[in-house]
C-alpha atoms as a PDB file:
ATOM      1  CA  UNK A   1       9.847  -7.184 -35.052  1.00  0.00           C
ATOM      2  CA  UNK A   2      10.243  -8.329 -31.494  1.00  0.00           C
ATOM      3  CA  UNK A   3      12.603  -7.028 -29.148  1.00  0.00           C
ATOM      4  CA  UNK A   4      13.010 -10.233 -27.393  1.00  0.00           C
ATOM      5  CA  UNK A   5      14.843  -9.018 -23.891  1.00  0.00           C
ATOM      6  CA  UNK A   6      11.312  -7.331 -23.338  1.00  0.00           C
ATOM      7  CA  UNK A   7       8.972 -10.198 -24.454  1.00  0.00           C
ATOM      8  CA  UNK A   8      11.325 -12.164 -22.475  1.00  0.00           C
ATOM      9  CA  UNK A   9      11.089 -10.435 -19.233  1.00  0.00           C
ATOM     10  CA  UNK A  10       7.245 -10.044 -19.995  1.00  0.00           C
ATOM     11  CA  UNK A  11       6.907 -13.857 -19.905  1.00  0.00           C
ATOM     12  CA  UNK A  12       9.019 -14.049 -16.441  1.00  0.00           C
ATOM     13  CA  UNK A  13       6.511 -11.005 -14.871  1.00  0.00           C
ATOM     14  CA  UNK A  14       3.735 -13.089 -16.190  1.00  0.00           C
ATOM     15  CA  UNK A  15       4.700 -16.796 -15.377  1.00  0.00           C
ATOM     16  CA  UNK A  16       4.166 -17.686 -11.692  1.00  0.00           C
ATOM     17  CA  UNK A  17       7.263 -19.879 -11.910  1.00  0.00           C
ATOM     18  CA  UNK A  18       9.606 -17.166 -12.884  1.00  0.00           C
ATOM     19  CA  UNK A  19      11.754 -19.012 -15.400  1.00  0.00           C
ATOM     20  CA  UNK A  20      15.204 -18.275 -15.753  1.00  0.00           C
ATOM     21  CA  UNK A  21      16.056 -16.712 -19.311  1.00  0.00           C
ATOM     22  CA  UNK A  22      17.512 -19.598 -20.711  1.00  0.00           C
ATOM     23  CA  UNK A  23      14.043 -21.838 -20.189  1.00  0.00           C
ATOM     24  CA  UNK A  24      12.256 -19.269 -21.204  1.00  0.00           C
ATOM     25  CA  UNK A  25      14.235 -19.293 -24.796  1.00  0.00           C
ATOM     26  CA  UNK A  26      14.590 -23.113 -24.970  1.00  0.00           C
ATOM     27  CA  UNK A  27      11.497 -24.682 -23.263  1.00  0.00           C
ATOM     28  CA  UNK A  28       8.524 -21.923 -23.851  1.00  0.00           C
ATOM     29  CA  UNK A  29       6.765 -23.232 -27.119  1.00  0.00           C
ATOM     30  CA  UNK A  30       4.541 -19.867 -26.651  1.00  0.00           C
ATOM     31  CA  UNK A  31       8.040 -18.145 -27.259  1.00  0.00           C
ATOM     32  CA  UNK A  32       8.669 -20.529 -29.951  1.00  0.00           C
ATOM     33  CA  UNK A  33       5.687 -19.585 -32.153  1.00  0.00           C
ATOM     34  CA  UNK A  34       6.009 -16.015 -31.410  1.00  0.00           C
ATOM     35  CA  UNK A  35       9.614 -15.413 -32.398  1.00  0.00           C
ATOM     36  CA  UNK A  36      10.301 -18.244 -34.604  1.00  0.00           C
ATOM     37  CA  UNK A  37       7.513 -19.096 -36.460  1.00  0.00           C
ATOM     38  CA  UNK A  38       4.102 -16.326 -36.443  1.00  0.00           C
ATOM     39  CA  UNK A  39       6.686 -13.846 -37.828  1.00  0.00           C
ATOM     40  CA  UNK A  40       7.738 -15.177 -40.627  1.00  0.00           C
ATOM     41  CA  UNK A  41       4.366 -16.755 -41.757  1.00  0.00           C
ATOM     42  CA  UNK A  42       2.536 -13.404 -41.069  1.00  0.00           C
ATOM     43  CA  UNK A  43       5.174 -11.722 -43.439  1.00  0.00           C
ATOM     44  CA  UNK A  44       4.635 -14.156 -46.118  1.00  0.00           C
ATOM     45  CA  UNK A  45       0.981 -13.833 -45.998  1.00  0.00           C
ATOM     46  CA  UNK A  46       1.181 -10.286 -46.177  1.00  0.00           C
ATOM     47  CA  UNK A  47       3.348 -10.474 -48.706  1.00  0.00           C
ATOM     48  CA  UNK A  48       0.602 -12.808 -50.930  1.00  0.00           C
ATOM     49  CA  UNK A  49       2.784 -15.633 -50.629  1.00  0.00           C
ATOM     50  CA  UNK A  50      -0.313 -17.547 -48.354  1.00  0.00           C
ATOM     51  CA  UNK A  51       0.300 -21.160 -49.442  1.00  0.00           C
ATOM     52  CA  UNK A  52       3.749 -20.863 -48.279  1.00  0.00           C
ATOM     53  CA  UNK A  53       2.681 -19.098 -44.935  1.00  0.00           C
ATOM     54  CA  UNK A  54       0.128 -21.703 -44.654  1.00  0.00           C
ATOM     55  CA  UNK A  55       2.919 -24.399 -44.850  1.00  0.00           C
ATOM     56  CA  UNK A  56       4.886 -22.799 -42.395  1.00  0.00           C
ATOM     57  CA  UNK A  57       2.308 -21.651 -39.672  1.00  0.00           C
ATOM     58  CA  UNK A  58       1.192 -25.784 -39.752  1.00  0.00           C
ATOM     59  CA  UNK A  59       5.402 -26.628 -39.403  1.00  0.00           C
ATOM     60  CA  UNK A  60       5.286 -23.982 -35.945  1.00  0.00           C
ATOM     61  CA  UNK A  61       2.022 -25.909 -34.869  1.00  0.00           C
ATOM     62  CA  UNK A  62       3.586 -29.285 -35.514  1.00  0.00           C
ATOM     63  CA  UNK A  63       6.343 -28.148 -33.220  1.00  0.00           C
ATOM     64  CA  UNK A  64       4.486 -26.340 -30.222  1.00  0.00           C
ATOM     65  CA  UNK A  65       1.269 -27.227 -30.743  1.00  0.00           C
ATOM     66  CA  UNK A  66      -0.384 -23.820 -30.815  1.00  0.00           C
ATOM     67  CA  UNK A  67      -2.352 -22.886 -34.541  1.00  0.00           C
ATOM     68  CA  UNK A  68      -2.323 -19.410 -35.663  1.00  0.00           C
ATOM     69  CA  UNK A  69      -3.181 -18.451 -39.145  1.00  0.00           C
ATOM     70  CA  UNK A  70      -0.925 -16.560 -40.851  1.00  0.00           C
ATOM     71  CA  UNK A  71      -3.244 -13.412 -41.052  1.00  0.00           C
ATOM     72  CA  UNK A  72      -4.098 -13.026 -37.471  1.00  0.00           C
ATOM     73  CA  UNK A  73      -2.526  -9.710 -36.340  1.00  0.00           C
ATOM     74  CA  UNK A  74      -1.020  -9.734 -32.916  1.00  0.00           C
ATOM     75  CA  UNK A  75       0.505  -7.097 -30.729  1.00  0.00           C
ATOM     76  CA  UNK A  76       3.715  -6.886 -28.247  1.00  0.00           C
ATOM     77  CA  UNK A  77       4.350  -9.600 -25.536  1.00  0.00           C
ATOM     78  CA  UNK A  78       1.719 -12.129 -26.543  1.00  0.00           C
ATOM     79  CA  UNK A  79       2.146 -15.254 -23.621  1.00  0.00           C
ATOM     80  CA  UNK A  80       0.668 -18.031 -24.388  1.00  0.00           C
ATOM     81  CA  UNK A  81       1.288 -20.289 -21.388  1.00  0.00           C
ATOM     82  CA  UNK A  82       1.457 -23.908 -21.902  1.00  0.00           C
ATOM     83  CA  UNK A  83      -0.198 -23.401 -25.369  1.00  0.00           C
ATOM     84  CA  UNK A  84      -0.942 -26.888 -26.287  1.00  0.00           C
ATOM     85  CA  UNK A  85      -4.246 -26.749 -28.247  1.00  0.00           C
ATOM     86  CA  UNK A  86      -4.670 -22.597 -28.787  1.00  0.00           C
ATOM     87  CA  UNK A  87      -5.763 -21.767 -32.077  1.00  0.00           C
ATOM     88  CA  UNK A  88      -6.208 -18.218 -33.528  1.00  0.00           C
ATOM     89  CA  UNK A  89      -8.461 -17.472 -36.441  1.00  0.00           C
ATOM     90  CA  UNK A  90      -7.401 -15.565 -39.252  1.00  0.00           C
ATOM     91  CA  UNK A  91      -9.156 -12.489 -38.918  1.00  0.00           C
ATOM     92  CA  UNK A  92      -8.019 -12.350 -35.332  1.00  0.00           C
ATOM     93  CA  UNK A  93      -5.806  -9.436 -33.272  1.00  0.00           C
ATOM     94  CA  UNK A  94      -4.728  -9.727 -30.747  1.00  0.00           C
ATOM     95  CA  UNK A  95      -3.799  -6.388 -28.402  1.00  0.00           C
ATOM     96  CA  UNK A  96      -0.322  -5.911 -26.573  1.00  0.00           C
ATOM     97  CA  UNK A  97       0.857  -7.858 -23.836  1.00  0.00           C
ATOM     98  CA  UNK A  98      -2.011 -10.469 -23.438  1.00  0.00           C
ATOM     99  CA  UNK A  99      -2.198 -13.735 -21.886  1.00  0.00           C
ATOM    100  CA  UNK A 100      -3.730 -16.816 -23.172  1.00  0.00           C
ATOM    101  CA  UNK A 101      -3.632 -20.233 -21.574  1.00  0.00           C
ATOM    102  CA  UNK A 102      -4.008 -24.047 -23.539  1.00  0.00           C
ATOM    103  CA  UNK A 103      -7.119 -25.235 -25.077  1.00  0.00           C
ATOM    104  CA  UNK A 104      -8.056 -21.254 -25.962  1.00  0.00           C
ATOM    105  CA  UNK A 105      -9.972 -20.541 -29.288  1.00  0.00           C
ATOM    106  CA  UNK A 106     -10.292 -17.365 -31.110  1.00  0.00           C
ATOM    107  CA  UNK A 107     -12.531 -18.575 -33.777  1.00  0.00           C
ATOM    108  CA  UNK A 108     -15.608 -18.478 -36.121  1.00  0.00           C
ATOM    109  CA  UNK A 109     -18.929 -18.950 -35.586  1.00  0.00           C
ATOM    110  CA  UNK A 110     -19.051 -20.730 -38.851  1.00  0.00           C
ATOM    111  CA  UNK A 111     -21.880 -18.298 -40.190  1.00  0.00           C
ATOM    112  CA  UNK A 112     -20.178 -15.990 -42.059  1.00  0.00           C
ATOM    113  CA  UNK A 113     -18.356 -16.836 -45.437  1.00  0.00           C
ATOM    114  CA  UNK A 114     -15.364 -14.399 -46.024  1.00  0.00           C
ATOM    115  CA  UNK A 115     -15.152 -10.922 -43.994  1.00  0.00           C
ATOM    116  CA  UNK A 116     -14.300 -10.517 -40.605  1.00  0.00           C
ATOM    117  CA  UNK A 117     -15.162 -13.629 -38.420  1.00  0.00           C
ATOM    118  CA  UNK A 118     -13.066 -13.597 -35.538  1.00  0.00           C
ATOM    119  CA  UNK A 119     -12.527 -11.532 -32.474  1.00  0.00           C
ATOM    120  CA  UNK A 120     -10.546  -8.681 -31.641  1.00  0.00           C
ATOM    121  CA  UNK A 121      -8.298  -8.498 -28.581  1.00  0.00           C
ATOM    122  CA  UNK A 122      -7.960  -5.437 -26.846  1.00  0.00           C
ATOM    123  CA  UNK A 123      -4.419  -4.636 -24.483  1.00  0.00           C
ATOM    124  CA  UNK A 124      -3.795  -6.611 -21.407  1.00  0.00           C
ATOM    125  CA  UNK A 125      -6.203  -9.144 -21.676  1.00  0.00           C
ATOM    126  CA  UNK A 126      -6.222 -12.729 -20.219  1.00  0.00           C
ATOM    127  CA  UNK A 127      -7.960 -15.773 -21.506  1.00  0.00           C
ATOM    128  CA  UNK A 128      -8.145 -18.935 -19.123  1.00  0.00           C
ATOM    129  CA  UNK A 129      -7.827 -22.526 -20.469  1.00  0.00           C
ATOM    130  CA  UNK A 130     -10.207 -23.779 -22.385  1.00  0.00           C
ATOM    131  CA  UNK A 131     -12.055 -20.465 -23.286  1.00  0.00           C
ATOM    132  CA  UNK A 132     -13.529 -19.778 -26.510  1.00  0.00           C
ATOM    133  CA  UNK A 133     -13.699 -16.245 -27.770  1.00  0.00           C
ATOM    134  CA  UNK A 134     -16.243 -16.696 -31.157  1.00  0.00           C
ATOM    135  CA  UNK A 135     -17.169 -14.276 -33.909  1.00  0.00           C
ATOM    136  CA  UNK A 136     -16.380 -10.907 -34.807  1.00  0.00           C
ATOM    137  CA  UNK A 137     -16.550  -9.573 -31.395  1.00  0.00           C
ATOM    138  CA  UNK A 138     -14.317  -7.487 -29.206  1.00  0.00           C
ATOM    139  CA  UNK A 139     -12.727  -7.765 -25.526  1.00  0.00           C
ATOM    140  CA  UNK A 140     -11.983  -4.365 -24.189  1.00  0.00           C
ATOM    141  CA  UNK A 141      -8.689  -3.960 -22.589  1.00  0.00           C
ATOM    142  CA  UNK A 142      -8.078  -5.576 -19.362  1.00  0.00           C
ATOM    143  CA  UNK A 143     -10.645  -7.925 -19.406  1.00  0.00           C
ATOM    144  CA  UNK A 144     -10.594 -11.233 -18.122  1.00  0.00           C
ATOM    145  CA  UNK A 145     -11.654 -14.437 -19.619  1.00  0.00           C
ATOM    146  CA  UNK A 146     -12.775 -17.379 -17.023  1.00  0.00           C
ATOM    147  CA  UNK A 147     -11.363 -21.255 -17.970  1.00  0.00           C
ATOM    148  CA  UNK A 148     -14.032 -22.560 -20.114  1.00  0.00           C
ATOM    149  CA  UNK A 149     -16.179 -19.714 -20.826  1.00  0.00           C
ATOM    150  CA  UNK A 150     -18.372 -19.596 -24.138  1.00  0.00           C
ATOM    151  CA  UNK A 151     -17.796 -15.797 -25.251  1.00  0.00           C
ATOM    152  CA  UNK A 152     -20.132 -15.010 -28.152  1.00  0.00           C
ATOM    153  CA  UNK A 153     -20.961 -11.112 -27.482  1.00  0.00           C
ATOM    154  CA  UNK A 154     -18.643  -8.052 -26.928  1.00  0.00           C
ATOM    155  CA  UNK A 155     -16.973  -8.220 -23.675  1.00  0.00           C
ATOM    156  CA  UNK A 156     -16.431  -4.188 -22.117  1.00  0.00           C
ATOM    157  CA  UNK A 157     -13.379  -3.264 -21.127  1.00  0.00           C
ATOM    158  CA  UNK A 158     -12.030  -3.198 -17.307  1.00  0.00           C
ATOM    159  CA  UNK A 159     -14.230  -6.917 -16.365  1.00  0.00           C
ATOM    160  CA  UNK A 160     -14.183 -10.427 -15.513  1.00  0.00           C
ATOM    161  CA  UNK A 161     -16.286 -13.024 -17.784  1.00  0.00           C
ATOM    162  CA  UNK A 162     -16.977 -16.547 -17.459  1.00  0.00           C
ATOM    163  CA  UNK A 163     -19.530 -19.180 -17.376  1.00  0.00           C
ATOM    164  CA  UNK A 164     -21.303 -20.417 -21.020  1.00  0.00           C
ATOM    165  CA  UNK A 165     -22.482 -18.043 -22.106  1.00  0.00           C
ATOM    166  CA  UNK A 166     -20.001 -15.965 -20.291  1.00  0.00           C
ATOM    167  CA  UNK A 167     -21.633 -12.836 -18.077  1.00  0.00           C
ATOM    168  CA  UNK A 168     -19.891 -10.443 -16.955  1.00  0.00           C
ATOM    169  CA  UNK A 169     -19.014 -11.382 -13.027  1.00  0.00           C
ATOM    170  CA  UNK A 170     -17.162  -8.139 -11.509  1.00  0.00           C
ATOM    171  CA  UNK A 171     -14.830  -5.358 -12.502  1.00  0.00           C
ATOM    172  CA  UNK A 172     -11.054  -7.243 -12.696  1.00  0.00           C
ATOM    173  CA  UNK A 173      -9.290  -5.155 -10.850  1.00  0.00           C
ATOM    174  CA  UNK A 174     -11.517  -6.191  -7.973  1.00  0.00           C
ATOM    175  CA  UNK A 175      -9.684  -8.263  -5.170  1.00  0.00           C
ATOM    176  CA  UNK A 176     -12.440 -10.618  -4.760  1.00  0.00           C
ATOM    177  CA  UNK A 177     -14.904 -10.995  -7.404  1.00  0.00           C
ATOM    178  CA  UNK A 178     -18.286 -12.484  -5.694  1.00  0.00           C
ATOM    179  CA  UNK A 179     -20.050 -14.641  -8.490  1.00  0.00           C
ATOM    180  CA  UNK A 180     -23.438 -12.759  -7.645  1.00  0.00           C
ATOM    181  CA  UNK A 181     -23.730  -9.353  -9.098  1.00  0.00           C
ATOM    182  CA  UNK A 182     -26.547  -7.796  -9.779  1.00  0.00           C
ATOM    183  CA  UNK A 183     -28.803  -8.521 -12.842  1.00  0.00           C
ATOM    184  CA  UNK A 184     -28.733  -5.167 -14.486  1.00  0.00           C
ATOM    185  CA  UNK A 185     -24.247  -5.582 -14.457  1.00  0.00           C
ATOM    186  CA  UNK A 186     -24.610  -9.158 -16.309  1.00  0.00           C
ATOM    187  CA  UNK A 187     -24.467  -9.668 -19.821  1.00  0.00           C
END
C-alpha cells in the first residue's frame, strides 16, 4: 500500500510546477491510477480474479487515460506526468520512484507468445514522452530515456539513451551530455 503524504511530496520534488497538495490529489490523473485504480486491479489479478481486474484497469484508463495491465508490478512513487497515452505491459516492473512522461510504452515486441515480454525498470529511472521501452529487457537504475527513443536492448545503469535505436549518449549525472561520444561507449 501507498503511503500517500510521500508519493505526494515525491510528485511536488518531481513536477517543475510544484503543485500545491490539493492539485496534486484532485487534478494528477498519474496519482489517480496509482492510488485509485492500479491497486486494486493488481490485487484482483493476483488474487486470480483477472477478468474483473481487467474490467477495472480499462475503467482507470477510461478515466486518466494511462493503460496498465493488471499484472505489471510497480514500485514506490511511480510519476507519470501528464500520462495521456502511457501504457504498461503486463509482464512489466517498474523500480521505485521513476518518472514517465505521455505517449511512453513498456511493451512487447510481439514475438514471444506467453513468458516474460516486457521490460524491467530499475530505481530512479526517467522515460521522456513518446519513448518506447520493448521486450524483455532491463534499464539499470538511474538511467535516462530521451523523448522518442526506440529502446530494444538492455540499457546499463547510471546513462542517458535516446535516438531510434536508442545509444547510449553520456553518463546522466553529467551536466551537459555532448551527443558525440565515442564509438566504443555507444550501444
Amino acid at each position: 500500500m501507498y503511503n500517500i503524504k510521500d508519493f505526494i511530496r515525491s510528485i511536488r520534488e518531481r513536477d517543475a510546477v510544484k503543485p500545491s497538495v490539493p492539485e496534486v490529489i484532485l487534478c494528477y490523473p498519474g496519482f489517480h491510477i496509482m492510488v485509485i485504480y492500479h491497486p486494486l486491479a493488481h490485487a484482483l489479478y493476483q488474487a486470480g480474479f483477472k477478468t474483473l481486474a481487467r474490467l477495472w484497469s480499462q475503467v482507470g484508463r477510461m478515466f486518466t487515460g494511462i493503460e496498465i495491465h493488471p499484472g505489471a508490478k510497480i514500485g514506490r512513487n511511480l510519476f507519470i506526468d501528464h500520462g495521456m497515452g502511457v501504457v504498461i505491459g503486463e509482464t512489466a516492473t517498474i523500480g521505485d520512484d521513476c518518472t514517465i512522461y505521455h505517449g511512453v510504452t513498456l511493451g512487447g515486441k510481439g514475438d514471444m507468445n506467453g513468458g516474460k515480454r516486457h521490460p524491467d525498470i530499475g530505481h530512479n529511472v526517467m522515460i521522456g514522452a513518446g519513448a518506447q521501452v520493448l521486450g524483455a529487457i532491463s534499464v539499470g537504475d538511474g538511467a535516462r530515456i530521451g523523448a522518442n527513443s526506440v529502446v530494444t536492448r538492455d540499457v546499463p545503469a547510471g546513462v542517458n539513451v535516446m535516438g531510434i535505436p536508442a545509444q547510449v549518449v553520456c553518463q546522466a549525472d553529467q551536466k551537459f551530455c555532448p551527443y558525440g561520444m565515442p564509438e566504443e561507449n555507444n550501444r
